[in-house]
C-alpha atoms as a PDB file:
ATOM      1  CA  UNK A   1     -31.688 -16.570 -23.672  1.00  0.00           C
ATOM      2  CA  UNK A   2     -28.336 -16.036 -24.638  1.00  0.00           C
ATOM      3  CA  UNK A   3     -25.355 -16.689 -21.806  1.00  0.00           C
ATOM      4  CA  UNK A   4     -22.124 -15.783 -22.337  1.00  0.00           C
ATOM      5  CA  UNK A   5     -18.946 -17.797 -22.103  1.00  0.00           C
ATOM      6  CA  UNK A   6     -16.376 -16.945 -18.922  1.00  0.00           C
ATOM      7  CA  UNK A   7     -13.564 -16.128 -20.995  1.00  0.00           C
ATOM      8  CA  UNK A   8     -15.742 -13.450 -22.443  1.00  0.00           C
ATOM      9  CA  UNK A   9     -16.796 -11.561 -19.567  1.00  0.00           C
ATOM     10  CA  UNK A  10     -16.370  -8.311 -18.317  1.00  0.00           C
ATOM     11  CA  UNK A  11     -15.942  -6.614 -15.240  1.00  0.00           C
ATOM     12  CA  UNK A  12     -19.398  -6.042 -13.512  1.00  0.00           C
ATOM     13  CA  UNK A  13     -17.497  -3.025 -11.918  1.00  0.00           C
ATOM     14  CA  UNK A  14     -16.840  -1.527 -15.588  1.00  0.00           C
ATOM     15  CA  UNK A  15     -20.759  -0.681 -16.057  1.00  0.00           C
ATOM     16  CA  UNK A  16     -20.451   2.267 -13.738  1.00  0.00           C
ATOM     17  CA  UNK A  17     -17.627   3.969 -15.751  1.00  0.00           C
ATOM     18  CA  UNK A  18     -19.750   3.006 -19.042  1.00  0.00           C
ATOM     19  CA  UNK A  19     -22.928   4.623 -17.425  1.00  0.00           C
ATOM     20  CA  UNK A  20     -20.571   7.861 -16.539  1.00  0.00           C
ATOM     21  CA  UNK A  21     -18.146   7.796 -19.540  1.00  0.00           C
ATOM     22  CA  UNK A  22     -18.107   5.532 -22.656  1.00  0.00           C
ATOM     23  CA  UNK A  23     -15.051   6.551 -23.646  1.00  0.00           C
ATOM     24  CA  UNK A  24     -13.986   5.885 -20.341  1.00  0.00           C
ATOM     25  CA  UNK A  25     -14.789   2.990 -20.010  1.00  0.00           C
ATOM     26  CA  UNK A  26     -13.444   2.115 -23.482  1.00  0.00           C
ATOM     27  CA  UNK A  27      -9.925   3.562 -22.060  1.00  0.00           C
ATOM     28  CA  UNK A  28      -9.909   1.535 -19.235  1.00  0.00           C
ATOM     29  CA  UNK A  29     -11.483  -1.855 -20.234  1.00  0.00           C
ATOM     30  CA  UNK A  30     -10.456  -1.999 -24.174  1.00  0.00           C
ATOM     31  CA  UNK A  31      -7.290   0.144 -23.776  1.00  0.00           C
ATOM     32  CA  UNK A  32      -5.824  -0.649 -20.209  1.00  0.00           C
ATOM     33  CA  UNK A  33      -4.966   2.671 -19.418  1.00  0.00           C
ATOM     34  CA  UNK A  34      -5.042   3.897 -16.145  1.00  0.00           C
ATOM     35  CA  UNK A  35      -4.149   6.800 -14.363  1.00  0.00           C
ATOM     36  CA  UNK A  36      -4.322   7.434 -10.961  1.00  0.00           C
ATOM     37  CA  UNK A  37      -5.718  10.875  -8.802  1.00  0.00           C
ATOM     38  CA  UNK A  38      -6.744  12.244  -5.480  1.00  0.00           C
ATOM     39  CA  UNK A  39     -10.690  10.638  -6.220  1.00  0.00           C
ATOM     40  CA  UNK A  40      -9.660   7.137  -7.270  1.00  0.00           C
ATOM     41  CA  UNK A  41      -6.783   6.907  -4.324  1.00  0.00           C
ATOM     42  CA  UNK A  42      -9.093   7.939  -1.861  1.00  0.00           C
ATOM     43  CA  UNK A  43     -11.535   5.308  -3.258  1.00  0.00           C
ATOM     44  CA  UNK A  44      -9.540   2.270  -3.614  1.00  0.00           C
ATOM     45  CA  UNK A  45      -8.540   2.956   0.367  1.00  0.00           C
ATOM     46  CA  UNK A  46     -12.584   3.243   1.555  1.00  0.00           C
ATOM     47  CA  UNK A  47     -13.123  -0.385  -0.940  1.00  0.00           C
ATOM     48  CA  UNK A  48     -10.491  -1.663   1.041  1.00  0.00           C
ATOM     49  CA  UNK A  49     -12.146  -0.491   4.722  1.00  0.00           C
ATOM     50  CA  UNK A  50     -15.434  -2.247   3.257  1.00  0.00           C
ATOM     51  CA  UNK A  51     -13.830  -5.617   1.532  1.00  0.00           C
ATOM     52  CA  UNK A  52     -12.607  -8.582   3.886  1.00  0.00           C
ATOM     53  CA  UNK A  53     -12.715 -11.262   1.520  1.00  0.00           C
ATOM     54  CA  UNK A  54     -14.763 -14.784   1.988  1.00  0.00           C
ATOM     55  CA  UNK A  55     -15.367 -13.363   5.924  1.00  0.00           C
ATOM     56  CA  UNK A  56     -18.820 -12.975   7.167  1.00  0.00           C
ATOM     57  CA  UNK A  57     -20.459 -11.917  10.568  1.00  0.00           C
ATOM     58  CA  UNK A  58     -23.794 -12.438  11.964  1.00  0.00           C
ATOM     59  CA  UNK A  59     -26.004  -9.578  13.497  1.00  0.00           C
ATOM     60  CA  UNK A  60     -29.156 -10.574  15.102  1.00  0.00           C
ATOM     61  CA  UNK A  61     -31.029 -11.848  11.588  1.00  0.00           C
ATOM     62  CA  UNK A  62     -28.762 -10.663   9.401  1.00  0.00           C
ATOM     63  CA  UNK A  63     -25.709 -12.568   7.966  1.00  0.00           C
ATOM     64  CA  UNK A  64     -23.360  -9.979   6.309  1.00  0.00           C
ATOM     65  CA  UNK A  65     -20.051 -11.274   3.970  1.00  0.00           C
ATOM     66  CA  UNK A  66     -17.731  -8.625   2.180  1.00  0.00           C
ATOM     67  CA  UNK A  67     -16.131  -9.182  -1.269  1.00  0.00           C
ATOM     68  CA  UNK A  68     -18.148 -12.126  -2.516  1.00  0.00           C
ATOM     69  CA  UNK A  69     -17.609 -12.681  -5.862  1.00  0.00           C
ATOM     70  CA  UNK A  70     -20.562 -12.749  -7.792  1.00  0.00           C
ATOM     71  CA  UNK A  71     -21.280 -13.452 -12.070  1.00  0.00           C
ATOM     72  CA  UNK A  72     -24.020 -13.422 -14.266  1.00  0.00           C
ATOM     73  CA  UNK A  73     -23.861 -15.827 -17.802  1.00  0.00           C
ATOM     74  CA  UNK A  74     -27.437 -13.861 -19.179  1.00  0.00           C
ATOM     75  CA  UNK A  75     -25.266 -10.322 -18.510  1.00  0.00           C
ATOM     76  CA  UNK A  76     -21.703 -11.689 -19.309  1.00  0.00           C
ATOM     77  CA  UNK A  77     -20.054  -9.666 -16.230  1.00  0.00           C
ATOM     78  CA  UNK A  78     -18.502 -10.795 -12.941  1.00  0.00           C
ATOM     79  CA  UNK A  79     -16.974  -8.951 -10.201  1.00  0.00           C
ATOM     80  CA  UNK A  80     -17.286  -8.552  -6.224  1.00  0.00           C
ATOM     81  CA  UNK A  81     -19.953  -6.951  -3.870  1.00  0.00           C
ATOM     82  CA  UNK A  82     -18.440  -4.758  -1.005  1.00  0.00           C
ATOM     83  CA  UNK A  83     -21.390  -6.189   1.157  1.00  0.00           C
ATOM     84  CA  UNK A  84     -24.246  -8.590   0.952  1.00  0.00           C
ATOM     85  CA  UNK A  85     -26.726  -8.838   3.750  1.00  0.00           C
ATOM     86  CA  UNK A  86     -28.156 -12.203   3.576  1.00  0.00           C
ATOM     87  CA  UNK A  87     -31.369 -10.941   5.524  1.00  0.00           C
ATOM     88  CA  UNK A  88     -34.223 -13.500   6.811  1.00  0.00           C
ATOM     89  CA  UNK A  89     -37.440 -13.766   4.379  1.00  0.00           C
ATOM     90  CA  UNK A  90     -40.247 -16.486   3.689  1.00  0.00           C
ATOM     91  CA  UNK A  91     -39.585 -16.382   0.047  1.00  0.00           C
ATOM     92  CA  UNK A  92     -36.037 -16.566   0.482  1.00  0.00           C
ATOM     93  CA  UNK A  93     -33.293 -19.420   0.497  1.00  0.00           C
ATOM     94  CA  UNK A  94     -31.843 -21.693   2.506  1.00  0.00           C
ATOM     95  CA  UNK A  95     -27.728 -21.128   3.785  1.00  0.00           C
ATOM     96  CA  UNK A  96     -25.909 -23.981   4.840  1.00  0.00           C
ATOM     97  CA  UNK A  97     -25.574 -23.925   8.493  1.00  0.00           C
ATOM     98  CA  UNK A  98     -28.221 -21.820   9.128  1.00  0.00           C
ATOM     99  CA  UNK A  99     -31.523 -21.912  10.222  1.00  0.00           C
ATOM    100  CA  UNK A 100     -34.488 -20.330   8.223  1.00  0.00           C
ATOM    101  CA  UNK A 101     -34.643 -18.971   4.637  1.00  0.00           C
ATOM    102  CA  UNK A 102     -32.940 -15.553   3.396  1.00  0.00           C
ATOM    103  CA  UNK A 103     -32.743 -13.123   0.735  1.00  0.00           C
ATOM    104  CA  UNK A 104     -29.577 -11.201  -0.445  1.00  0.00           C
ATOM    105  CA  UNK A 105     -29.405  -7.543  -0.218  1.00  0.00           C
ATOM    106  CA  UNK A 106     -26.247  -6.224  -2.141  1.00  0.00           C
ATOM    107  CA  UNK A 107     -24.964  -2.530  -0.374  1.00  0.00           C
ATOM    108  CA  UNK A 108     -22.557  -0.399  -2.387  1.00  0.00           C
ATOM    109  CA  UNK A 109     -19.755   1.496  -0.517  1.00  0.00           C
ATOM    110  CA  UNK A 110     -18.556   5.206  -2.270  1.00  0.00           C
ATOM    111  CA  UNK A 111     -16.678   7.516  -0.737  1.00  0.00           C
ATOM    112  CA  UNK A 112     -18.477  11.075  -2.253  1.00  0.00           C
ATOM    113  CA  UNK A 113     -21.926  11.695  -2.007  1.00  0.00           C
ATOM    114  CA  UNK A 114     -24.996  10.959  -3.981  1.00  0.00           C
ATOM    115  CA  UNK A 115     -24.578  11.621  -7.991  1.00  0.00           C
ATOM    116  CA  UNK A 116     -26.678  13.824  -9.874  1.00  0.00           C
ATOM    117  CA  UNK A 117     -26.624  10.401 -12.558  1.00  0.00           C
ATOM    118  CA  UNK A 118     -27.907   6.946 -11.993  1.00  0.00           C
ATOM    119  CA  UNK A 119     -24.064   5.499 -12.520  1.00  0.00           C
ATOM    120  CA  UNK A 120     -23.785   4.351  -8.636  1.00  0.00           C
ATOM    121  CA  UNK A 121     -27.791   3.076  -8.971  1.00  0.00           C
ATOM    122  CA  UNK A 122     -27.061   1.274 -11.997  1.00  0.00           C
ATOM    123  CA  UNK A 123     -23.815  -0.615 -10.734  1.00  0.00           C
ATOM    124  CA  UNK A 124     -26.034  -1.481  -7.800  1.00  0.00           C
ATOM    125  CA  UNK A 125     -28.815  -2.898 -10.060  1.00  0.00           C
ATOM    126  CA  UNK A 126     -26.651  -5.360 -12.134  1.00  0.00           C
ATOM    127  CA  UNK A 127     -25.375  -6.872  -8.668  1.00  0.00           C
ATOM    128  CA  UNK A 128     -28.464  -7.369  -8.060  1.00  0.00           C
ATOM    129  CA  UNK A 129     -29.284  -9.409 -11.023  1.00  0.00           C
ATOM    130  CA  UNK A 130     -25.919 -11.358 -10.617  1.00  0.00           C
ATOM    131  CA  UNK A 131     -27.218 -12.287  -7.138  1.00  0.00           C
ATOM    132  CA  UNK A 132     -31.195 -13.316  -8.517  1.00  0.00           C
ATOM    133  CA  UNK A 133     -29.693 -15.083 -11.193  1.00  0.00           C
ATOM    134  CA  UNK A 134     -26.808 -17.125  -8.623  1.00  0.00           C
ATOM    135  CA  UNK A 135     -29.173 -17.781  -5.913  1.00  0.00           C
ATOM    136  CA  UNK A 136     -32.353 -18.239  -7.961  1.00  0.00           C
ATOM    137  CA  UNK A 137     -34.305 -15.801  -5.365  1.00  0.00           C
ATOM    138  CA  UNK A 138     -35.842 -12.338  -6.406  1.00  0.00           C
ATOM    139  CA  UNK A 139     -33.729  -9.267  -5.403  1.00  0.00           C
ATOM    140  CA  UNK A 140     -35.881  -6.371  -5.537  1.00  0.00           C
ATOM    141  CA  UNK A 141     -33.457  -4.033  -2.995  1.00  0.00           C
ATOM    142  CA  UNK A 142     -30.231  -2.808  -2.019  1.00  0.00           C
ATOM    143  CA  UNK A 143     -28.308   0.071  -1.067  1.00  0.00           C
ATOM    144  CA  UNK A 144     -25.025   2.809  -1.538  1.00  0.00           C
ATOM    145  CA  UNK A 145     -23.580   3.730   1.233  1.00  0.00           C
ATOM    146  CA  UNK A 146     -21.517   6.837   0.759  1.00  0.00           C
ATOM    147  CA  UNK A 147     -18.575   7.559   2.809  1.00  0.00           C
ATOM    148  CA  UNK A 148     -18.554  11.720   2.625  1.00  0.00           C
ATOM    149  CA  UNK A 149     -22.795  11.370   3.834  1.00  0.00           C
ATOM    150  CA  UNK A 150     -22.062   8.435   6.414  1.00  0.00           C
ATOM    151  CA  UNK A 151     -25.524   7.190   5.690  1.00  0.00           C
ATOM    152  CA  UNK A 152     -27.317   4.794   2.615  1.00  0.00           C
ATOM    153  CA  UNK A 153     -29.484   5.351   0.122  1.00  0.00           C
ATOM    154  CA  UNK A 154     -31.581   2.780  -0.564  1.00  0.00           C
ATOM    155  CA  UNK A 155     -32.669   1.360  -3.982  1.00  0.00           C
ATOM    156  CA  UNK A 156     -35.172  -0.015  -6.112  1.00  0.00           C
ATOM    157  CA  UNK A 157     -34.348  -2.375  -8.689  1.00  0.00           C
ATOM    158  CA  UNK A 158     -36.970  -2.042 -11.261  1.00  0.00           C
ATOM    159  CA  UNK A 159     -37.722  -2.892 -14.351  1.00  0.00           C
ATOM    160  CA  UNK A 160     -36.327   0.190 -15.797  1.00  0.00           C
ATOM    161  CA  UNK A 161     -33.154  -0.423 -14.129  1.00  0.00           C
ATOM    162  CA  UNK A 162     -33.010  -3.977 -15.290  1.00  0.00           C
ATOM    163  CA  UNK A 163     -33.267  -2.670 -18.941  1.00  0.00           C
ATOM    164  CA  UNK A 164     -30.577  -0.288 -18.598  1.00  0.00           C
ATOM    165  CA  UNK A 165     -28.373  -2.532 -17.560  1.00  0.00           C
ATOM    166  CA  UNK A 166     -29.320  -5.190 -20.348  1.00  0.00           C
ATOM    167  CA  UNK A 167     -28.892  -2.720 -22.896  1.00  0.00           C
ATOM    168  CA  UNK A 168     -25.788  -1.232 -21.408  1.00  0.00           C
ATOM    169  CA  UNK A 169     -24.220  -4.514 -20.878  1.00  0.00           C
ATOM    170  CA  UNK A 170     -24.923  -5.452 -24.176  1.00  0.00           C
ATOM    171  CA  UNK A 171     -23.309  -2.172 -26.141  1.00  0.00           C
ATOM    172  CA  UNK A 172     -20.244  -2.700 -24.104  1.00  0.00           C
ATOM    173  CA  UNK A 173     -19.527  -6.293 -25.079  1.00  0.00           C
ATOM    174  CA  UNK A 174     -20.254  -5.128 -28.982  1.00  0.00           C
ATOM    175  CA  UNK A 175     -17.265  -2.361 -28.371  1.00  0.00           C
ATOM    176  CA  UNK A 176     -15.467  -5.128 -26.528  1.00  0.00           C
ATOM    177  CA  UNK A 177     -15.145  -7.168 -29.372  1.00  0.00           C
ATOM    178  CA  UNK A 178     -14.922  -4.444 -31.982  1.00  0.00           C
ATOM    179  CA  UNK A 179     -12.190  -3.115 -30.105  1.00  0.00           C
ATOM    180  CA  UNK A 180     -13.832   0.485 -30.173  1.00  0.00           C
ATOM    181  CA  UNK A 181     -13.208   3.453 -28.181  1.00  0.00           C
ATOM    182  CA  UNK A 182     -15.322   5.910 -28.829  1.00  0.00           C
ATOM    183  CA  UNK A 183     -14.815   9.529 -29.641  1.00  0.00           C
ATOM    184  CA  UNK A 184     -13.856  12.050 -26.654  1.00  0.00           C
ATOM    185  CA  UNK A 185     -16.438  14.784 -25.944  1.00  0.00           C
ATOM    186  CA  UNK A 186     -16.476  17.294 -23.034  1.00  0.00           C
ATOM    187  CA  UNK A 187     -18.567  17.093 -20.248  1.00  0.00           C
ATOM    188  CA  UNK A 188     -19.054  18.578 -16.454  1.00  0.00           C
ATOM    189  CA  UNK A 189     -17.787  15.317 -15.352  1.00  0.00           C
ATOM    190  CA  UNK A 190     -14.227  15.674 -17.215  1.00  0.00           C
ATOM    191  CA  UNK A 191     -12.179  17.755 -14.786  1.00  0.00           C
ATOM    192  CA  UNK A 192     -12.233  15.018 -12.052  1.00  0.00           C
ATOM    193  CA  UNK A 193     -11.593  12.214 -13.984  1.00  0.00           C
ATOM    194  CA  UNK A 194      -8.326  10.887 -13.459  1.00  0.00           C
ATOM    195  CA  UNK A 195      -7.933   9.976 -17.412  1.00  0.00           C
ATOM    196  CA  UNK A 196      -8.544  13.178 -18.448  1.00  0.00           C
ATOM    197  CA  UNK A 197      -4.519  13.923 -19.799  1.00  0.00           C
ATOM    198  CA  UNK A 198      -4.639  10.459 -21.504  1.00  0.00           C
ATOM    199  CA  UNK A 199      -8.240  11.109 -23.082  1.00  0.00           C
ATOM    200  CA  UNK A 200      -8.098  14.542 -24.006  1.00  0.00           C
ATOM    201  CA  UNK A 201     -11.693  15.653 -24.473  1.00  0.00           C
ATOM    202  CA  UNK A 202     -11.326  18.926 -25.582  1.00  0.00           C
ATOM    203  CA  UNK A 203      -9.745  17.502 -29.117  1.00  0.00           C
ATOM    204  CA  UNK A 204     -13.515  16.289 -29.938  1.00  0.00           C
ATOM    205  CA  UNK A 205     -14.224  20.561 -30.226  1.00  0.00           C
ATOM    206  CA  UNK A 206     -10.932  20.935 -32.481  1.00  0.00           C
ATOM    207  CA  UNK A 207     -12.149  21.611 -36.415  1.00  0.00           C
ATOM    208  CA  UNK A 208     -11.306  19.341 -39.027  1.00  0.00           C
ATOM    209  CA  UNK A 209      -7.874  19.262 -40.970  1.00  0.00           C
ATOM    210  CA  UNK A 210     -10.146  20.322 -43.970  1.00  0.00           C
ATOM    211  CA  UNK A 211     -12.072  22.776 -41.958  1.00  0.00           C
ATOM    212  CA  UNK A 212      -8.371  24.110 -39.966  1.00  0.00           C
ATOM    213  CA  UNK A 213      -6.981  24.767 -43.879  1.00  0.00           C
ATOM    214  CA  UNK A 214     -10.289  26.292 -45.589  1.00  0.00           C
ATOM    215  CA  UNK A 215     -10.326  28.978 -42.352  1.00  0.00           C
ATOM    216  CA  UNK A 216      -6.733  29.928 -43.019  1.00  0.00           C
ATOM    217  CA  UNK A 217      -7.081  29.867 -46.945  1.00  0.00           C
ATOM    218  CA  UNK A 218     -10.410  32.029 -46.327  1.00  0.00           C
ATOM    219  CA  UNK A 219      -8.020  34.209 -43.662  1.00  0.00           C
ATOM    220  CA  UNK A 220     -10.534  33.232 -41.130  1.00  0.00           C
ATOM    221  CA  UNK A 221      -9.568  32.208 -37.352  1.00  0.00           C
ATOM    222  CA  UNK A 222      -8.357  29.418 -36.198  1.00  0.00           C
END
């Protein structure tokens, strides 16, 4: 199987905006552009809330840490989990200075609600498989908690999922290295995206140059 160097990989955190937005993602990860509104603002603060870097509690069974940085060579992404529950299992593994075996459980914090697309689910999924593939232990579950709800969802990681995020993982570091951003195209998503002045999707419905001059030559519209 094919592993990727470290100087070549991406940010695990990029697969959600690919899963939402190529172009997006293209903008933000091939481009560096950036723009802030209301929706990311209020997100960055309620990562923040969640994230307390290399710190870790205990509760009853269950050790939790927040911001553990986390890679995978097979996907070529790296990044940080809000929270992983290291919770007790038979098949799981052993932690140093601690008794028993466990088995990490990756939770996602957002601050909306549940999506009506699996961008959130599929994020979740390739922390997963950064986790199996660091720890050597099967990670079958884990969760989103969103902020607006105040409850989690829990998830399946499947084989489904798994394949989605091969495959996406694997058209993103082909743009990567083609240095491709793909072409701009309206969606129900665009108004609350925060790079929708510096992407302009409503240029991928403007005719042609060829098309624009044949209309006026024709003394059709516009």
């Amino acid at each position: 199987m094919m592993e990727y160097d470290e100087e070549d990989f991406l940010l695990l955190s990029g697969i959600q905006h690919y899963a939402f937005c190529k172009r997006q993602w293209a903008l933000i990860h091939i481009e560096r552009q950036w723009q802030e509104n209301v929706h990311t603002a209020v997100g960055e603060i309620f990562h923040k809330r969640a994230h307390d870097k290399f710190s870790y509690e205990k509760r009853g069974d269950v050790l939790i840490t927040r911001g553990l940085p986390i890679h995978s060579r097979t996907l070529g992404i790296c990044g940080e989990c809000d929270v992983v529950e290291f919770q007790t299992a038979e098949q799981g593994i052993p932690l140093f200075g601690h008794k028993g075996t466990y088995r990490p459980f990756p939770v996602e914090y957002k601050k909306g609600k549940p999506k009506g697309t699996e961008a959130d689910v599929i994020q979740l999924a390739a922390q997963a498989m950064c986790l199996e593939e660091m720890f050597s232990v099967p990670v079958f579950e884990g969760a989103l908690y969103y902020g607006e709800i105040r409850r989690r969802e829990p998830v399946t990681v499947g084989q489904d999922l798994r394949c989605k995020v091969q495959e996406m993982t694997a058209d993103m570091h082909r743009l990567y290295e083609k240095g491709r951003t793909p072409q701009g195209k309206w969606t129900k998503g665009c108004p609350t995206c925060s790079l929708k002045d510096i992407c302009m999707p409503r240029l991928g419905k403007m005719p042609s140059v060829k098309t624009y001059i044949e209309n006026r030559l024709s003394g059709g519209m516009e």
